[in-house]
PDB file of N, CA and C in Angstrom:
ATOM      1  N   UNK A   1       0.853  -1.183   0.000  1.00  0.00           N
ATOM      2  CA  UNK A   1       0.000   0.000   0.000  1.00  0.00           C
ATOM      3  C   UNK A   1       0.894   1.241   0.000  1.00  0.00           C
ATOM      4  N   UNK A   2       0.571   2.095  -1.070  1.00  0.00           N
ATOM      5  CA  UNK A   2       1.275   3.494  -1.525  1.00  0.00           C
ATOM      6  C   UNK A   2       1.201   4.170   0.207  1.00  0.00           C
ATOM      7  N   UNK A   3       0.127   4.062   0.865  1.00  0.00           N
ATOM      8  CA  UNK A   3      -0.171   4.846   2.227  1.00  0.00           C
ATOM      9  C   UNK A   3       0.650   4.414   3.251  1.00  0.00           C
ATOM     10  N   UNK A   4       0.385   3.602   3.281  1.00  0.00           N
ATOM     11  CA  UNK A   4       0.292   2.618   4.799  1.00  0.00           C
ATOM     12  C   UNK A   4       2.445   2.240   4.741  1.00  0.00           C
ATOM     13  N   UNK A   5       2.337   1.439   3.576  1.00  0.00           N
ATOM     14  CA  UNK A   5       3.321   1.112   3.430  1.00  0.00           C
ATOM     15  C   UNK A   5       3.055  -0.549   3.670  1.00  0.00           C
ATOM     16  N   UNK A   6       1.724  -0.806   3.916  1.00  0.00           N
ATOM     17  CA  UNK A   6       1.849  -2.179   3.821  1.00  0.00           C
ATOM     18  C   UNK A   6       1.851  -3.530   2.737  1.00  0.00           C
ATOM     19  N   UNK A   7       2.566  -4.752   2.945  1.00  0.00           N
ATOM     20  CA  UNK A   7       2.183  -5.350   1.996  1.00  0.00           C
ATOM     21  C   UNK A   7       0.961  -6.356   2.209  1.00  0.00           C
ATOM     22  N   UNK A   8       0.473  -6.440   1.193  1.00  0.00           N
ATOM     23  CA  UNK A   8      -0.596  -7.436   0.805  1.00  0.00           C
ATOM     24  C   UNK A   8      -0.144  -8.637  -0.152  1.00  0.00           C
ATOM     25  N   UNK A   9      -1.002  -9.871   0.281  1.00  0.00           N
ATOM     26  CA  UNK A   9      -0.490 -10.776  -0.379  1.00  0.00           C
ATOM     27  C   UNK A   9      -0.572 -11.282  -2.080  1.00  0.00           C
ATOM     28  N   UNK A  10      -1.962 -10.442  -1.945  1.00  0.00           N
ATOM     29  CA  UNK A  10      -2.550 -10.268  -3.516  1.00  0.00           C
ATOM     30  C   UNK A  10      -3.102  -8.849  -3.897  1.00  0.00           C
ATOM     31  N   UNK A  11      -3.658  -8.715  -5.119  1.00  0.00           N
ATOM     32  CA  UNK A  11      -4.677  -7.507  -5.392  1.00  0.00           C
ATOM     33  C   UNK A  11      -5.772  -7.642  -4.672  1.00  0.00           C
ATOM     34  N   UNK A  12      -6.449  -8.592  -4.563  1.00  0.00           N
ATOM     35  CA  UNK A  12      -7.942  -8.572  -3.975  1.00  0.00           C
ATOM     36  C   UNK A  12      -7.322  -7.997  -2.429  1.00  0.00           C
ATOM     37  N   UNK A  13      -6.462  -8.707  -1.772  1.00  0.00           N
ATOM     38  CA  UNK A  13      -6.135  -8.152  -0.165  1.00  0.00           C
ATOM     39  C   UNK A  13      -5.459  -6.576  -0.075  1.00  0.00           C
ATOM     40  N   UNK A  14      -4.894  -6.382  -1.341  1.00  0.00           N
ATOM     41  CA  UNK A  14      -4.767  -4.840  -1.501  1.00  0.00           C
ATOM     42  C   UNK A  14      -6.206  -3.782  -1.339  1.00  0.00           C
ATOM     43  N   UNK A  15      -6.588  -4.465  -1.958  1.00  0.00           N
ATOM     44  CA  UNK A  15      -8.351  -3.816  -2.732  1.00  0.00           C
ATOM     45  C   UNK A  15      -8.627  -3.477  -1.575  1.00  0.00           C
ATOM     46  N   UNK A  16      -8.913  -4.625  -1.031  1.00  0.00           N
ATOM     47  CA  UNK A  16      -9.661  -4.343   0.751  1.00  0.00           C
ATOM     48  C   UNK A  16      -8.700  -3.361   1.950  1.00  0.00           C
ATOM     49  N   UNK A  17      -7.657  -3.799   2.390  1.00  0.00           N
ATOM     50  CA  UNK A  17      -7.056  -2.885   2.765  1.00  0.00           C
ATOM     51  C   UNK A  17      -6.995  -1.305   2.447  1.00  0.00           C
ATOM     52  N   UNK A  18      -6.697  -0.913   0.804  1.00  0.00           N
ATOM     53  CA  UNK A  18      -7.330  -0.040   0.933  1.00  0.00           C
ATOM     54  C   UNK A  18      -8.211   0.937   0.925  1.00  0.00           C
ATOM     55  N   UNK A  19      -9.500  -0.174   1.117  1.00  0.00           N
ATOM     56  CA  UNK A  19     -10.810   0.586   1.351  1.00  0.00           C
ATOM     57  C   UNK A  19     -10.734   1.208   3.119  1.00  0.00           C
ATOM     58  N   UNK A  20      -9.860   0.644   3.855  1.00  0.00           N
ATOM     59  CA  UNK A  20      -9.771   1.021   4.683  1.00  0.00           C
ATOM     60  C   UNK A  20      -9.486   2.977   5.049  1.00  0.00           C
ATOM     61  N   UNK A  21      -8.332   2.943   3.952  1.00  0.00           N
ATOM     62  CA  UNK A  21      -7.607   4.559   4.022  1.00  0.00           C
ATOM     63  C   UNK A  21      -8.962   5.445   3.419  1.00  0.00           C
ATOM     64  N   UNK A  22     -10.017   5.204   2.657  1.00  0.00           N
ATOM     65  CA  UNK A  22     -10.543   5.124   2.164  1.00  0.00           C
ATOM     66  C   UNK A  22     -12.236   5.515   2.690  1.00  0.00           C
ATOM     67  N   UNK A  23     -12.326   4.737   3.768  1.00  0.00           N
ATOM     68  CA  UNK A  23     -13.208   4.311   4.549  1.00  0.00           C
ATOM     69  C   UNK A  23     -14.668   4.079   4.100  1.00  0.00           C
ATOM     70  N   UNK A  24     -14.121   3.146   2.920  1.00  0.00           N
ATOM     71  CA  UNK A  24     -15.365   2.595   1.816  1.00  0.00           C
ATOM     72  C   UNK A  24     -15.846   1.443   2.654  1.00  0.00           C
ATOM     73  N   UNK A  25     -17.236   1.652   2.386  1.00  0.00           N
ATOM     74  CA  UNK A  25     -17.842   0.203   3.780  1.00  0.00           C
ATOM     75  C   UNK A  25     -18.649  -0.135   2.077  1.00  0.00           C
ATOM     76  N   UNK A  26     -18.587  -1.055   1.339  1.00  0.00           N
ATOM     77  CA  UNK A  26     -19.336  -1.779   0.283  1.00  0.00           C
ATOM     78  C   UNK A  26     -20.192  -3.340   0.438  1.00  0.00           C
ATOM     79  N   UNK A  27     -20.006  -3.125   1.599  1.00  0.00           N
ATOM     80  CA  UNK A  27     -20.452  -4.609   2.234  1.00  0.00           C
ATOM     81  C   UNK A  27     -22.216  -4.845   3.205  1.00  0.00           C
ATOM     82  N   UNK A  28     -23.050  -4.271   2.477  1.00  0.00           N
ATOM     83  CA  UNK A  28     -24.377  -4.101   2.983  1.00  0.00           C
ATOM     84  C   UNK A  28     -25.004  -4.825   3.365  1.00  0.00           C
ATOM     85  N   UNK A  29     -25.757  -4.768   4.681  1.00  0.00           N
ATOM     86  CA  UNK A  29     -26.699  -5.990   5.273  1.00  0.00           C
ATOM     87  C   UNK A  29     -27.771  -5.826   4.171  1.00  0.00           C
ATOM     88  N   UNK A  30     -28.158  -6.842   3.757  1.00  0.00           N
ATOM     89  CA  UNK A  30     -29.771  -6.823   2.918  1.00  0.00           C
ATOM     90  C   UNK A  30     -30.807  -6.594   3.660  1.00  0.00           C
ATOM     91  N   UNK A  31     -30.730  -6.996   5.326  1.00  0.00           N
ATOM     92  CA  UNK A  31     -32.087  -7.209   6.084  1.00  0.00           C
ATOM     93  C   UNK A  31     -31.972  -5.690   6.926  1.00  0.00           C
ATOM     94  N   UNK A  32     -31.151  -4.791   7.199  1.00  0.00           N
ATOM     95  CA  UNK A  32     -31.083  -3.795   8.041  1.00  0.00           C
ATOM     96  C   UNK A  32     -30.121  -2.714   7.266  1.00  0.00           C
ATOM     97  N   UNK A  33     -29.436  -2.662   6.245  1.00  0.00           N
ATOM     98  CA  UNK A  33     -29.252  -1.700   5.814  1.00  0.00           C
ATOM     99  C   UNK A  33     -27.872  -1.406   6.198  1.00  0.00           C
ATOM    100  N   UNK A  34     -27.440  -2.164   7.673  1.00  0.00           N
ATOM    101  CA  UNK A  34     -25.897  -1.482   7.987  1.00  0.00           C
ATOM    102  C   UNK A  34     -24.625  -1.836   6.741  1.00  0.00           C
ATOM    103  N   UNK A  35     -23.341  -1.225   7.098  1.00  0.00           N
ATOM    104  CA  UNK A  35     -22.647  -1.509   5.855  1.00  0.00           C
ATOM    105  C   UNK A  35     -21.140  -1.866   6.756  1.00  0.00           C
ATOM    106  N   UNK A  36     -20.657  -2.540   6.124  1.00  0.00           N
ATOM    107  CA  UNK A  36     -19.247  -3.106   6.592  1.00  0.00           C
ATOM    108  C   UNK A  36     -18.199  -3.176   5.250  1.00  0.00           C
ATOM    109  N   UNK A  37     -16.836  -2.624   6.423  1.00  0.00           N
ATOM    110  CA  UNK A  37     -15.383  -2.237   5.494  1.00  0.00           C
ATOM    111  C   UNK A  37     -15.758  -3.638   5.141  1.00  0.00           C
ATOM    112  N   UNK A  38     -15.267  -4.988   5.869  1.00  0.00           N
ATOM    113  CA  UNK A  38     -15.093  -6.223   5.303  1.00  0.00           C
ATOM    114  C   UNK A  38     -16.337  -7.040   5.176  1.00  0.00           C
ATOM    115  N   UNK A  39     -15.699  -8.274   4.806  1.00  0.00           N
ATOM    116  CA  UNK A  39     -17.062  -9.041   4.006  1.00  0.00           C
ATOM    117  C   UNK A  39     -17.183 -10.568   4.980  1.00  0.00           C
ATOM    118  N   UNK A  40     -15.754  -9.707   6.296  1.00  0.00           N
ATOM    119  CA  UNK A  40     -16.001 -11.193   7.094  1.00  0.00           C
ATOM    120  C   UNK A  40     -17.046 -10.756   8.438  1.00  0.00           C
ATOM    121  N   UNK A  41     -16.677  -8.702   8.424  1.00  0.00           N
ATOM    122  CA  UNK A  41     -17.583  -8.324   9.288  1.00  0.00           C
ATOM    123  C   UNK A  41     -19.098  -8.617   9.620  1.00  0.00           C
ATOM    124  N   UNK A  42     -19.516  -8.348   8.088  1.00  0.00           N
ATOM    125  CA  UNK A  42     -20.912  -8.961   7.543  1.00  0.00           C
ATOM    126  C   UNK A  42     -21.520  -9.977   8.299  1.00  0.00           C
ATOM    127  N   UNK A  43     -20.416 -10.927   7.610  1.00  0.00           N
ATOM    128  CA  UNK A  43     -20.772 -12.599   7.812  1.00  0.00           C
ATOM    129  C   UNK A  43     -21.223 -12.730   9.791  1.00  0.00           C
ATOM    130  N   UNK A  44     -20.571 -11.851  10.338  1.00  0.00           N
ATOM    131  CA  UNK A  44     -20.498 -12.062  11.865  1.00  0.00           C
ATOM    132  C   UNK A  44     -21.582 -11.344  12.115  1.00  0.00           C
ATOM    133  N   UNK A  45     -22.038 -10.115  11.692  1.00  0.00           N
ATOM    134  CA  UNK A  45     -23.218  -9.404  11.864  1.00  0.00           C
ATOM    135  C   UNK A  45     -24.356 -10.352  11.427  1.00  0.00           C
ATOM    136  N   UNK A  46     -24.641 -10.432  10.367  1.00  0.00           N
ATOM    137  CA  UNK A  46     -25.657 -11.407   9.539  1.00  0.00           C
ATOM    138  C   UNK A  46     -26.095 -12.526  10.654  1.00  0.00           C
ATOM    139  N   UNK A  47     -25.680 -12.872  11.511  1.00  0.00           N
ATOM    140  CA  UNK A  47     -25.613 -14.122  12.820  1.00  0.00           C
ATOM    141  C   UNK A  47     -26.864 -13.355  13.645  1.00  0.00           C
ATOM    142  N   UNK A  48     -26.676 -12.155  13.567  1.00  0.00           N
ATOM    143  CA  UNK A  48     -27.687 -11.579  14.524  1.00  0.00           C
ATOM    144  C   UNK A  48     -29.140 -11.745  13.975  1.00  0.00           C
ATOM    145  N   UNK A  49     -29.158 -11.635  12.282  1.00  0.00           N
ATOM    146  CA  UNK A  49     -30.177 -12.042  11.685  1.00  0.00           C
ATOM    147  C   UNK A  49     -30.801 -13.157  11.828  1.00  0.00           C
ATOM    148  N   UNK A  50     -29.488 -14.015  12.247  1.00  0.00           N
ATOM    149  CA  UNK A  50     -29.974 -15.852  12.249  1.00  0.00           C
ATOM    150  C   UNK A  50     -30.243 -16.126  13.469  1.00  0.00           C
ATOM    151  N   UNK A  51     -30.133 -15.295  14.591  1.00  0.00           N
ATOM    152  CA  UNK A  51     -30.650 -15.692  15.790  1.00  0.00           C
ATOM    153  C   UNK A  51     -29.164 -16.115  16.104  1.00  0.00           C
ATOM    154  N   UNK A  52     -28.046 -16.249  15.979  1.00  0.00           N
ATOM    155  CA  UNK A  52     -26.972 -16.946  16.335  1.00  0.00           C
ATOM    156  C   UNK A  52     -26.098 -15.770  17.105  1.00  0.00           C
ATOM    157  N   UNK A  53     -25.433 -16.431  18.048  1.00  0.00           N
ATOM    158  CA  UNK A  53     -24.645 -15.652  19.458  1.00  0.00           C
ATOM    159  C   UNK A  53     -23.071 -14.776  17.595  1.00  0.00           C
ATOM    160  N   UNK A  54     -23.173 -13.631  17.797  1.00  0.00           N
ATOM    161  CA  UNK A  54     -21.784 -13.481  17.015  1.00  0.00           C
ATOM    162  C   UNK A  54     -20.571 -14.136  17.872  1.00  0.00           C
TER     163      UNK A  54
END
């Protein structure tokens, strides 16, 4: 990363990282609308949808 100075292991882990500097959240709940930087945040939120402990 031109910013940070960090490395990433690929483009896609670049991509995401720097949505961070960025502070692009592209990752939308369908059922409530919230939005998340990552797409693993989601996945842990989305649990609340399923009735499941995050």
């Amino acid at each position: 990363c031109g910013e940070s100075g960090r490395r990433c292991s690929d483009r896609s882990a670049l991509a995401e990282h720097r949505s961070l500097h960025a502070e692009e959240r592209p990752h939308i709940c369908g059922e409530c609308g919230d939005s998340f930087q990552w797409s693993s945040a989601l996945s842990v939120h989305l649990r609340i949808h399923r009735g499941e402990t995050p």
